[in-house]
N, C-alpha and C. Protein backbone atom coordinates (compact mmCIF):
# COMPACT_ATOMS: atom_id res chain seq x y z
N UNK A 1 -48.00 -26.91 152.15
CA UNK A 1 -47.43 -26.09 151.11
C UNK A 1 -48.56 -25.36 150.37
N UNK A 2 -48.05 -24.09 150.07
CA UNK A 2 -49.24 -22.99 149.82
C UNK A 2 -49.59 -23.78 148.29
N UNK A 3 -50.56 -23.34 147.46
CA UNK A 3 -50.59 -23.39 146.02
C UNK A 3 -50.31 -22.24 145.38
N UNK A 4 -49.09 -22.27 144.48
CA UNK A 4 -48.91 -21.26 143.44
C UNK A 4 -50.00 -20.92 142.75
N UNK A 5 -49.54 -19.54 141.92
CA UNK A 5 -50.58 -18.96 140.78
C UNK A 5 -49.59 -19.45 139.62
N UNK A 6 -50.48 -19.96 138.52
CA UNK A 6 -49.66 -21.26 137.48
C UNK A 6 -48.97 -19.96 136.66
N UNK A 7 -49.62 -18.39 136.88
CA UNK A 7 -48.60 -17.36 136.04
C UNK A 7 -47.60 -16.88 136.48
N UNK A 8 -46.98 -17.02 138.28
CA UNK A 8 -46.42 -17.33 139.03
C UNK A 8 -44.95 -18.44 138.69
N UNK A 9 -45.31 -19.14 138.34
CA UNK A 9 -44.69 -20.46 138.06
C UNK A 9 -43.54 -20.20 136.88
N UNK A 10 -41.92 -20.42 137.27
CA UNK A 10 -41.13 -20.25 136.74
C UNK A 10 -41.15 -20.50 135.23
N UNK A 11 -40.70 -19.71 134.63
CA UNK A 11 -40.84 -20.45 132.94
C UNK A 11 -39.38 -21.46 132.75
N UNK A 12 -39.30 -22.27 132.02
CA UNK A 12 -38.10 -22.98 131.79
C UNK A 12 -37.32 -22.44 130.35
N UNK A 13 -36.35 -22.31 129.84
CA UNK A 13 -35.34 -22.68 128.89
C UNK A 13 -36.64 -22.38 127.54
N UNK A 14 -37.21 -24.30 127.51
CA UNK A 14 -37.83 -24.67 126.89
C UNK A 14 -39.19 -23.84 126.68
N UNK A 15 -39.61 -23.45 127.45
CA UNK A 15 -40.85 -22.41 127.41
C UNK A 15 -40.34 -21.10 126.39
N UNK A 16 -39.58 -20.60 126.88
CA UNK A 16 -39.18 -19.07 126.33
C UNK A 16 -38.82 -19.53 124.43
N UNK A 17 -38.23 -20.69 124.27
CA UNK A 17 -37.95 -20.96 123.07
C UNK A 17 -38.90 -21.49 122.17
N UNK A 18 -40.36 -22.37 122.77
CA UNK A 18 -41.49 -22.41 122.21
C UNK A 18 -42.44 -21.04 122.05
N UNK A 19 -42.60 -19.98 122.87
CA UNK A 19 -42.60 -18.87 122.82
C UNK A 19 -41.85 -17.66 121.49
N UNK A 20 -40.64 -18.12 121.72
CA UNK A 20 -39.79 -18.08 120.29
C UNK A 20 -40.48 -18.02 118.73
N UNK A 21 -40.98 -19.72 118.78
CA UNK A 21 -40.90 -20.19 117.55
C UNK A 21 -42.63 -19.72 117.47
N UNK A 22 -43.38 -19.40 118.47
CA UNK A 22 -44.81 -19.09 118.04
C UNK A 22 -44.62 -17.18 117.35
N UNK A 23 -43.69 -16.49 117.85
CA UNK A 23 -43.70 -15.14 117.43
C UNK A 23 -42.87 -15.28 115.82
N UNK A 24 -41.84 -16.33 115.58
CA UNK A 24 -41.60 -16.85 114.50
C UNK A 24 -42.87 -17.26 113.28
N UNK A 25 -43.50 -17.45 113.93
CA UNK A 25 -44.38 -18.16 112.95
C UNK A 25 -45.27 -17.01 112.67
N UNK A 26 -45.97 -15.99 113.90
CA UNK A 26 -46.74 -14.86 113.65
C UNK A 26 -46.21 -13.59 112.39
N UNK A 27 -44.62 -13.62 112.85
CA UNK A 27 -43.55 -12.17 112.17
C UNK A 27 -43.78 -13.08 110.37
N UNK A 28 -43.73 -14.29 110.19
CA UNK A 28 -43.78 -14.96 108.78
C UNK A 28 -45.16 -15.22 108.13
N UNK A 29 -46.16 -14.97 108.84
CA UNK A 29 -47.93 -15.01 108.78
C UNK A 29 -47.96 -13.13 108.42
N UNK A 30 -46.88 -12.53 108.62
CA UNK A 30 -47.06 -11.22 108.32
C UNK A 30 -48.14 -10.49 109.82
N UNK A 31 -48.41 -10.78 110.73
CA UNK A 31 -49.01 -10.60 111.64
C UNK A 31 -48.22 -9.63 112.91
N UNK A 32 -46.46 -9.76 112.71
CA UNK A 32 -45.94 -8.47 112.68
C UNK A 32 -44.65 -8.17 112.64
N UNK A 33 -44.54 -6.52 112.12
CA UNK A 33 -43.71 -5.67 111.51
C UNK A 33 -42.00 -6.26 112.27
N UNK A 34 -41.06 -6.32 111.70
CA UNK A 34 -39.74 -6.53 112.69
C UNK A 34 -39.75 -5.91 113.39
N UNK A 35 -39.52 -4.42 113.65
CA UNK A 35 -39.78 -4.09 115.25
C UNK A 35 -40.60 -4.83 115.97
N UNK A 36 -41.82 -4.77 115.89
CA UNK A 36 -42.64 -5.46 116.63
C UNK A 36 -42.04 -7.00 117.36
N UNK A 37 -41.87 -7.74 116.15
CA UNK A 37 -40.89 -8.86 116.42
C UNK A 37 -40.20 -9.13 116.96
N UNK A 38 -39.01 -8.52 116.87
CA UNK A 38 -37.88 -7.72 117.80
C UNK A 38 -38.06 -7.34 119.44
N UNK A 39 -38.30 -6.63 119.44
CA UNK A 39 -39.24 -6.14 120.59
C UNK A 39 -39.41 -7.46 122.00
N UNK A 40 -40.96 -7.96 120.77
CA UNK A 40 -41.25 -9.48 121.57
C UNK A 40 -40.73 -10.26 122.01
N UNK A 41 -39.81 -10.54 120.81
CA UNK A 41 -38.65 -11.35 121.39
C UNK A 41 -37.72 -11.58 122.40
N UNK A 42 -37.62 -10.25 122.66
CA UNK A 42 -36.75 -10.10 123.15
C UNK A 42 -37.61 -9.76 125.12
N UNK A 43 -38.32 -9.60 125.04
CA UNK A 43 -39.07 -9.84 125.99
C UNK A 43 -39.31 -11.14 126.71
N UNK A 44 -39.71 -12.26 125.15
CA UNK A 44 -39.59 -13.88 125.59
C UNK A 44 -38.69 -13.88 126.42
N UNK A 45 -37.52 -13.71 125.40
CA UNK A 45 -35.93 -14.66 126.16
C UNK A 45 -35.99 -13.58 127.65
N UNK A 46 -36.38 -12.21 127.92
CA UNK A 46 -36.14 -12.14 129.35
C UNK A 46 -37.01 -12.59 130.29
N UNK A 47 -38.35 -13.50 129.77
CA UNK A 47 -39.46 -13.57 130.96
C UNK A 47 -39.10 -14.78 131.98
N UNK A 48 -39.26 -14.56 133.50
CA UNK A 48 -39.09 -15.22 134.08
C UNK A 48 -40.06 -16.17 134.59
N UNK A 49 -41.16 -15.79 134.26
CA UNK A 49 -42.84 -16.68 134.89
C UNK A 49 -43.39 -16.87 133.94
N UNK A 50 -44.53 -17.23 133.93
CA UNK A 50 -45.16 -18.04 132.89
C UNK A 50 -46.21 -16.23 132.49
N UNK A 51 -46.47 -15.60 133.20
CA UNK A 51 -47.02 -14.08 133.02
C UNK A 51 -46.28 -13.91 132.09
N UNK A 52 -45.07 -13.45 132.58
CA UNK A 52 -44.17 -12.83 131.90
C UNK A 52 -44.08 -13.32 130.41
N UNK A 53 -44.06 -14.41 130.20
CA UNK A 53 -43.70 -15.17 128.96
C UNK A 53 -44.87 -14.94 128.17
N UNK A 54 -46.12 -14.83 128.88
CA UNK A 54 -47.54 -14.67 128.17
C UNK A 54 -47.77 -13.31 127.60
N UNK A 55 -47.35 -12.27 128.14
CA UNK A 55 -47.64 -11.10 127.81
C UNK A 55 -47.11 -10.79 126.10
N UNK A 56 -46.10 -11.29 125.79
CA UNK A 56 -45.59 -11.07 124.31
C UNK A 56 -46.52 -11.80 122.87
N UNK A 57 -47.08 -12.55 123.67
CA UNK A 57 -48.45 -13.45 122.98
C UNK A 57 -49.55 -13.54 122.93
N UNK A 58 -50.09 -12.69 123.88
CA UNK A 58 -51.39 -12.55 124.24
C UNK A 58 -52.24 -11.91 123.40
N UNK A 59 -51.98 -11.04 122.28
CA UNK A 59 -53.16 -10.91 121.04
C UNK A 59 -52.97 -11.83 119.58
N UNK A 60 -51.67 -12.73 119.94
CA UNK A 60 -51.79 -14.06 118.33
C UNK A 60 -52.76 -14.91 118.64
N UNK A 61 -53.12 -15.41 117.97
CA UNK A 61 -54.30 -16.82 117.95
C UNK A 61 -53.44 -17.62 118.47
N UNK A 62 -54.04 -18.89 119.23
CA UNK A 62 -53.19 -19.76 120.08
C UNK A 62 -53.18 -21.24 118.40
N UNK A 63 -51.49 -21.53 119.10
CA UNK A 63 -51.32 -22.46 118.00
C UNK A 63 -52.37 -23.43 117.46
N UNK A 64 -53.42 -23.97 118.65
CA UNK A 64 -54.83 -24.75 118.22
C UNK A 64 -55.37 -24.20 117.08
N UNK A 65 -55.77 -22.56 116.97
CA UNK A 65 -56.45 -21.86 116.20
C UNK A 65 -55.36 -22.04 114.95
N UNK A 66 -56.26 -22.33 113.46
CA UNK A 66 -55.52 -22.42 112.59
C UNK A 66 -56.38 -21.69 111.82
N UNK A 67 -56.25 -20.98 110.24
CA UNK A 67 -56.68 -20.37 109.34
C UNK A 67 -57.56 -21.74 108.67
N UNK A 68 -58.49 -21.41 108.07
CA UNK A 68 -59.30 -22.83 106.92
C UNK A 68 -58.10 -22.58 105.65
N UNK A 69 -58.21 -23.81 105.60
CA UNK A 69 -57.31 -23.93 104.53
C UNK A 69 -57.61 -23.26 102.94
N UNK A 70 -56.77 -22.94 102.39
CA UNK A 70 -57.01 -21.59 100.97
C UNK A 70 -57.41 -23.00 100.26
N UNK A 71 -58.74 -22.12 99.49
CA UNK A 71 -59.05 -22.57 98.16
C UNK A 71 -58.41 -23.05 97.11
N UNK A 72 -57.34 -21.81 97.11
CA UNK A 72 -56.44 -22.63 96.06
C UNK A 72 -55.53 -23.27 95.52
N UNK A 73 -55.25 -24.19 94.54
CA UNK A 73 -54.08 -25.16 95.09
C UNK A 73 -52.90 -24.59 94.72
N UNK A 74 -51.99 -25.44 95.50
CA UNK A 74 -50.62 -24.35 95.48
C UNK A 74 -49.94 -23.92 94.40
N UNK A 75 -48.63 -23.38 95.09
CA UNK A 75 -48.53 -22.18 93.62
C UNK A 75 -47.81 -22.87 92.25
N UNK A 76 -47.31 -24.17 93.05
CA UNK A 76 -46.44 -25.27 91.71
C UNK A 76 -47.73 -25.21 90.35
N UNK A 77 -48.43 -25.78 91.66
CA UNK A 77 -50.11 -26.49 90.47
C UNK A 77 -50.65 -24.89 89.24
N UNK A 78 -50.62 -24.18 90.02
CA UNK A 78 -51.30 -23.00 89.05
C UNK A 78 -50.29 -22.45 88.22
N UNK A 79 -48.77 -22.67 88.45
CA UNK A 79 -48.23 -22.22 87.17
C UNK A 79 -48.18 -23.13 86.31
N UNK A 80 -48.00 -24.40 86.90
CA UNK A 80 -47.90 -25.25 85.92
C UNK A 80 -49.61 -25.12 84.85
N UNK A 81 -50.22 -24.97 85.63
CA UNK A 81 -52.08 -25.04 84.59
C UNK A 81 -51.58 -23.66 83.68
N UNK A 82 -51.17 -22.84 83.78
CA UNK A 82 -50.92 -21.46 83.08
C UNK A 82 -50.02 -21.47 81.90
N UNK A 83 -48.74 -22.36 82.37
CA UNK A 83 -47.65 -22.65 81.16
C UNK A 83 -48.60 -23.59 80.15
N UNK A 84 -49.62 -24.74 80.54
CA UNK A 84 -49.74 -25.37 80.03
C UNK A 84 -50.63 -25.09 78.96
N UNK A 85 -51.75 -23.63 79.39
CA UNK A 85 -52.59 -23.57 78.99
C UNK A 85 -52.13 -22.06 78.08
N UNK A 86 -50.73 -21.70 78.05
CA UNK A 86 -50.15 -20.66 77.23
C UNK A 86 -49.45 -21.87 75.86
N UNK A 87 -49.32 -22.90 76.19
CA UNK A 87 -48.69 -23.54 75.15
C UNK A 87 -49.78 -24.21 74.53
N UNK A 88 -50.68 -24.40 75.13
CA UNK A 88 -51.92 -25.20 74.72
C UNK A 88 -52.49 -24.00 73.31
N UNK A 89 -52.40 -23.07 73.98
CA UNK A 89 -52.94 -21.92 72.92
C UNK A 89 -52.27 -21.38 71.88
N UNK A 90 -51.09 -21.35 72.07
CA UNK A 90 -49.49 -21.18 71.13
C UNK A 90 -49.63 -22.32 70.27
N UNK A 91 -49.73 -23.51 70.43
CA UNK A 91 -49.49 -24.62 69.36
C UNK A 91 -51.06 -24.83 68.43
N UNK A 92 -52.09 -24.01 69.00
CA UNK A 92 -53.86 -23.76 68.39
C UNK A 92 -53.47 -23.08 67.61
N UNK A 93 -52.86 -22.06 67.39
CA UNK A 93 -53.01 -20.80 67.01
C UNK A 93 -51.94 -20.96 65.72
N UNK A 94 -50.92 -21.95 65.30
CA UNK A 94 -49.79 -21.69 64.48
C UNK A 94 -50.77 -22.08 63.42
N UNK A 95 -50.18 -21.55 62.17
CA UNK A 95 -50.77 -21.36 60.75
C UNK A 95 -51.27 -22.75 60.30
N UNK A 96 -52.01 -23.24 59.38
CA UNK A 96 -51.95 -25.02 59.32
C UNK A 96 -50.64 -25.32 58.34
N UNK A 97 -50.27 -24.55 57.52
CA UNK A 97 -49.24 -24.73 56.15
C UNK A 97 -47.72 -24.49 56.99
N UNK A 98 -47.43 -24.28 58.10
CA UNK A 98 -46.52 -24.38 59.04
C UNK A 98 -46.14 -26.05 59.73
N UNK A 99 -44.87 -26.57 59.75
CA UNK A 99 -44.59 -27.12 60.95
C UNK A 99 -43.55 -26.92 62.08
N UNK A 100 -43.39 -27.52 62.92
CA UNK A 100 -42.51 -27.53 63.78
C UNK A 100 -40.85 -27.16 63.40
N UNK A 101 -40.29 -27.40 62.11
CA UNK A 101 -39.76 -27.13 61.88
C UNK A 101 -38.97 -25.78 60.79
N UNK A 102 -40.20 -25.34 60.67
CA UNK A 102 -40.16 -24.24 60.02
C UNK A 102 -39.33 -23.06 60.87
């Protein structure tokens, strides 16, 4: 039995739908426009080989490749430091001959 070329090699179900969820993840990374998206997609669900299936992916970073993680901490943490530090300054700032119930 000859040896296939592995781009040759039928894609399954499961392939075209991991394929799927990697152009999912690129179109939400902002990496591209809905047409573009669209497009790809729709290319996945028709590829029949493992070529075929590759071509719609072939300029994203492969899922291994990840971004370094952002400096800064997420967005809960920084509003919360902002409210805290707008009230922190609001309750500095009231008159001293004032209270809370005034």
């Amino acid at each position: 039995m000859k040896a296939v070329e592995p781009g040759r090699l039928l894609a399954s179900r499961a392939d075209r739908e991991h394929a799927v969820d990697r152009l999912t993840t690129a179109f939400a990374e902002g990496r591209l426009d809905r047409d573009e998206f669209d497009r790809r997609v729709g290319q996945a669900l028709r590829a029949r080989t493992y070529a075929d299936l590759a071509r719609p992916l072939d300029d994203l970073p492969s899922p291994e490749i990840r971004r370094a993680p952002s400096p800064r901490p997420p967005l809960a943490e920084r509003v919360w430091a902002v409210l805290y530090s707008c009230l922190s300054c609001c309750t500095a700032q009231r008159p001293s001959g004032h209270t809370a119930e005034d």
